[in-house]
N, C-alpha and C. Protein backbone atom coordinates (compact mmCIF):
# COMPACT_ATOMS: atom_id res chain seq x y z
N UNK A 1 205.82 61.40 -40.43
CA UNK A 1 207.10 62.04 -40.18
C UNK A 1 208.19 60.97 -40.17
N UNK A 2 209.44 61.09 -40.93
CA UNK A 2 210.72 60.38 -40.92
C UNK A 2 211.26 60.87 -40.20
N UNK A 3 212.37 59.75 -39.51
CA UNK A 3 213.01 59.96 -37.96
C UNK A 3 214.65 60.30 -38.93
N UNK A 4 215.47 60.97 -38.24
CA UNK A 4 216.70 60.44 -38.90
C UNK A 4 217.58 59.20 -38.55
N UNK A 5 216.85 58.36 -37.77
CA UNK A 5 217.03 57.17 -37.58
C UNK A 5 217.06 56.44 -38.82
N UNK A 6 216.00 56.41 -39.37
CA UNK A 6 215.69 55.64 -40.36
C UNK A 6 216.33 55.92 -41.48
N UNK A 7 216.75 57.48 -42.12
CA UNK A 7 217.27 57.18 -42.82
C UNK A 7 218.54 57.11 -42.74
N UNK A 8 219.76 56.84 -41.66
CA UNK A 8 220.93 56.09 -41.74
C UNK A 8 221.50 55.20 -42.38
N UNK A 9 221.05 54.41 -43.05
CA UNK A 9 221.35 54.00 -44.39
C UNK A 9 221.27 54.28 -45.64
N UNK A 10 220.59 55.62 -45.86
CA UNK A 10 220.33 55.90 -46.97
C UNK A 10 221.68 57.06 -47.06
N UNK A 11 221.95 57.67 -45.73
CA UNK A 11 222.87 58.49 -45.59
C UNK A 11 224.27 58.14 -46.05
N UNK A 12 224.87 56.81 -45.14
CA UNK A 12 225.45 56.41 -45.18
C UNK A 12 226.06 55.86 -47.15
N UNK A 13 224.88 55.38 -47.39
CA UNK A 13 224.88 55.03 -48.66
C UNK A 13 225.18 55.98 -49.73
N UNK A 14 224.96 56.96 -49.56
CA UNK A 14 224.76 57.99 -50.41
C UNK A 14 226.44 58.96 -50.01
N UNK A 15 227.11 58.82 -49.02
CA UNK A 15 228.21 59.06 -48.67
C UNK A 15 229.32 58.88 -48.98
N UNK A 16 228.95 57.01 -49.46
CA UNK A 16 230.24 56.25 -49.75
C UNK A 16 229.87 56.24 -51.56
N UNK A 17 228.66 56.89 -52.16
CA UNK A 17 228.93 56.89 -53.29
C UNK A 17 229.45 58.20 -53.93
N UNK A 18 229.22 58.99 -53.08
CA UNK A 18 229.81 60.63 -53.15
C UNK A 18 231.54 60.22 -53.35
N UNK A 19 232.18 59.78 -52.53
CA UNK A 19 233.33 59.52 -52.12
C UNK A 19 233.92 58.91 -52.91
N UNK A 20 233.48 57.53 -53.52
CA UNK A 20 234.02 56.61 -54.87
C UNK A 20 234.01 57.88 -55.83
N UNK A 21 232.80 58.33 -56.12
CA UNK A 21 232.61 58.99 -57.63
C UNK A 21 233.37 59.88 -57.72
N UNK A 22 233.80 60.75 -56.50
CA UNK A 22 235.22 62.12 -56.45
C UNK A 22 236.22 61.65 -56.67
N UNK A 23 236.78 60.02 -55.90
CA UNK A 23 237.50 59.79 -56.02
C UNK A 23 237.99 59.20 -57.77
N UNK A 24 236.98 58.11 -58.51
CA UNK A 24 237.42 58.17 -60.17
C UNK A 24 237.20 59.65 -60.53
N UNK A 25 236.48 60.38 -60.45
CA UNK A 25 236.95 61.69 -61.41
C UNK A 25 237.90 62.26 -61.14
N UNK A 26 238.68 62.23 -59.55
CA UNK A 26 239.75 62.70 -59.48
C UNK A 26 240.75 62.25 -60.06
N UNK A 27 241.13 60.46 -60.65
CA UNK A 27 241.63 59.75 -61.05
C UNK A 27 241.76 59.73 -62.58
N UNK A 28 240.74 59.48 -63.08
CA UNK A 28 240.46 59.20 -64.36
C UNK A 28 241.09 60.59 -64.99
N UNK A 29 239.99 61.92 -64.81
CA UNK A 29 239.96 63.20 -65.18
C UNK A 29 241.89 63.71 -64.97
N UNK A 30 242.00 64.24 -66.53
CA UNK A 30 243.56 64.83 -66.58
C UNK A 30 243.44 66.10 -66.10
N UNK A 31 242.98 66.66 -65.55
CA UNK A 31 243.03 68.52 -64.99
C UNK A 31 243.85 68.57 -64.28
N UNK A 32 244.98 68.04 -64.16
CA UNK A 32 245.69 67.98 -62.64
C UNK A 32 246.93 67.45 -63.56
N UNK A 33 247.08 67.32 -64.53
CA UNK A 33 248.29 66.82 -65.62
C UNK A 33 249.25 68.00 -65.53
N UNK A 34 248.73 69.12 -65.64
CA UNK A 34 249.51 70.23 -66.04
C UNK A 34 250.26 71.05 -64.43
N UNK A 35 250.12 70.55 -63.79
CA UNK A 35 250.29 70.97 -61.97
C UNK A 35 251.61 71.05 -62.17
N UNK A 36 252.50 69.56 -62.41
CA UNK A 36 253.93 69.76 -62.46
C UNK A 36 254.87 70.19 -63.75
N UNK A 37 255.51 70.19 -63.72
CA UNK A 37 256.00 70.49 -64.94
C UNK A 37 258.11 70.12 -64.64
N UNK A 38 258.43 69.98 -65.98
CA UNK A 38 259.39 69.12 -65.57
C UNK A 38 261.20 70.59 -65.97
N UNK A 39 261.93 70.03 -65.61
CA UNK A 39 262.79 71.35 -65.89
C UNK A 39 263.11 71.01 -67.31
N UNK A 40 263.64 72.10 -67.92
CA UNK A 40 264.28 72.15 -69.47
C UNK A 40 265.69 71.48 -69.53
N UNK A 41 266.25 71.17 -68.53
CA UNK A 41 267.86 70.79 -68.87
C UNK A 41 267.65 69.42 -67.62
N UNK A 42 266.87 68.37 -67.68
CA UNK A 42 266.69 67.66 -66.54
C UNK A 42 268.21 66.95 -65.99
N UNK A 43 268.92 66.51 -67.31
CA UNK A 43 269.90 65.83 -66.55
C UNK A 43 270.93 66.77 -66.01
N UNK A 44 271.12 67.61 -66.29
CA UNK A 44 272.01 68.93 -65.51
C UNK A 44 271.60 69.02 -64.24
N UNK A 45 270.37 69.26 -64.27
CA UNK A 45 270.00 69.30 -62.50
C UNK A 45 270.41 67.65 -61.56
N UNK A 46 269.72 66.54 -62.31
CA UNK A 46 269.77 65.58 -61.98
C UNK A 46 271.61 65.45 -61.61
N UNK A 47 272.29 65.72 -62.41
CA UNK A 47 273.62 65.11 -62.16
C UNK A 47 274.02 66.38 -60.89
N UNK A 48 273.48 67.65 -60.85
CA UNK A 48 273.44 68.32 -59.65
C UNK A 48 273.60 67.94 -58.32
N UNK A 49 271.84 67.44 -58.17
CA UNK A 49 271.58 66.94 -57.17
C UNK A 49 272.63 65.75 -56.65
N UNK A 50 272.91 64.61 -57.89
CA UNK A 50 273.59 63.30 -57.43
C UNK A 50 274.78 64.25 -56.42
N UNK A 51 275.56 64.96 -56.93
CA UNK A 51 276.77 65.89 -56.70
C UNK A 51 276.85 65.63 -54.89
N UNK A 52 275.67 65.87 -54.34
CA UNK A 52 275.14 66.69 -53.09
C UNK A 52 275.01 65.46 -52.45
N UNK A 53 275.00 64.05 -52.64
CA UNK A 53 275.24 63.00 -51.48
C UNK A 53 273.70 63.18 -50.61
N UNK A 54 272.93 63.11 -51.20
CA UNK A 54 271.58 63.17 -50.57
C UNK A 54 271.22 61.98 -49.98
N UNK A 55 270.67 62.21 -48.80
CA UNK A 55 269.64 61.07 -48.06
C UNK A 55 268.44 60.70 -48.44
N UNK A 56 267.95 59.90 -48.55
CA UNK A 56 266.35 59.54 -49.16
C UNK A 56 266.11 60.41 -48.43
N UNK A 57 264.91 61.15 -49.18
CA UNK A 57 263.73 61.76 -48.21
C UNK A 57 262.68 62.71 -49.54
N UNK A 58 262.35 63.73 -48.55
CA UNK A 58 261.48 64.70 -49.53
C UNK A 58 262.43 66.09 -49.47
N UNK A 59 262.79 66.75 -50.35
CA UNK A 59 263.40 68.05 -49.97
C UNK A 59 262.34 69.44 -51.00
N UNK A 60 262.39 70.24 -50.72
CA UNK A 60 262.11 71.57 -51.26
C UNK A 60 262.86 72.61 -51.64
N UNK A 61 263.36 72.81 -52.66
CA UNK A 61 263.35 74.72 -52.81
C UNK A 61 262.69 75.92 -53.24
N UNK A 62 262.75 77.01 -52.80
CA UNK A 62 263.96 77.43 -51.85
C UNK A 62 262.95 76.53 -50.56
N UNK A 63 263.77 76.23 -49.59
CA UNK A 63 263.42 75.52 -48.37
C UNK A 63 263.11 76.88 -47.26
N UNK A 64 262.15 76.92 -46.91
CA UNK A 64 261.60 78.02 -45.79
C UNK A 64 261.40 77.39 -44.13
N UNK A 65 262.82 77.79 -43.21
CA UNK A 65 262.55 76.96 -41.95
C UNK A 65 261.84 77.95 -41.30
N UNK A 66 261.18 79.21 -41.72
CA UNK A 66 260.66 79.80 -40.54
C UNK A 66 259.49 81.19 -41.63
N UNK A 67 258.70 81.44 -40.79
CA UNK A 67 257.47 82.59 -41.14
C UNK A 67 258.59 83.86 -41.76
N UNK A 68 259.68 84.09 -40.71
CA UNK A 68 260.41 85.69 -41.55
C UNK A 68 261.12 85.24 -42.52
N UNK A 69 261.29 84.19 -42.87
CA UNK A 69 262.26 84.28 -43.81
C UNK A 69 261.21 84.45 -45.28
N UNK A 70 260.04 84.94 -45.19
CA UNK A 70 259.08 84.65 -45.93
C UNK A 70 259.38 86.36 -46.44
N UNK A 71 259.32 87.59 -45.70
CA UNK A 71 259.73 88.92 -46.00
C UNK A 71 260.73 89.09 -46.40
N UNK A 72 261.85 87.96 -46.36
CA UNK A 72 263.11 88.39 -46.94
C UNK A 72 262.82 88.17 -48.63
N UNK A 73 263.63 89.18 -49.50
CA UNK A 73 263.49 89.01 -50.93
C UNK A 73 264.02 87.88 -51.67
């Protein structure tokens, strides 16, 4: 009988190669190319945005600060 003592290294081992190998196919592999997509008139928006005196950061639209505003149309 094997303890699971013993095999703790094999576990371990077998963990961190799970983890590398998801991580290059997540990398390498293009399936995830097509996620964003870019607008049709970019510098129109772009000179938009400049317009608006923005702060570094991350922004969203439409921007949702709350659960009801989710039922509104």
């Amino acid at each position: 009988m094997v303890t699971i003592a013993s095999l703790w290294i094999a576990i371990l081992l077998a963990a961190v190669l799970v983890f590398v190998a998801s991580a290059l196919i997540w990398m390498v592999l293009p399936h995830h190319h097509s996620d964003f997509k870019g607008f049709p008139d970019e510098g129109s928006v772009l000179d938009a945005l400049r317009g608006q005196n923005l702060t570094p950061g991350q922004y969203d639209f439409p921007h949702i600060a709350s659960h009801d505003e989710l039922k509104k149309p």
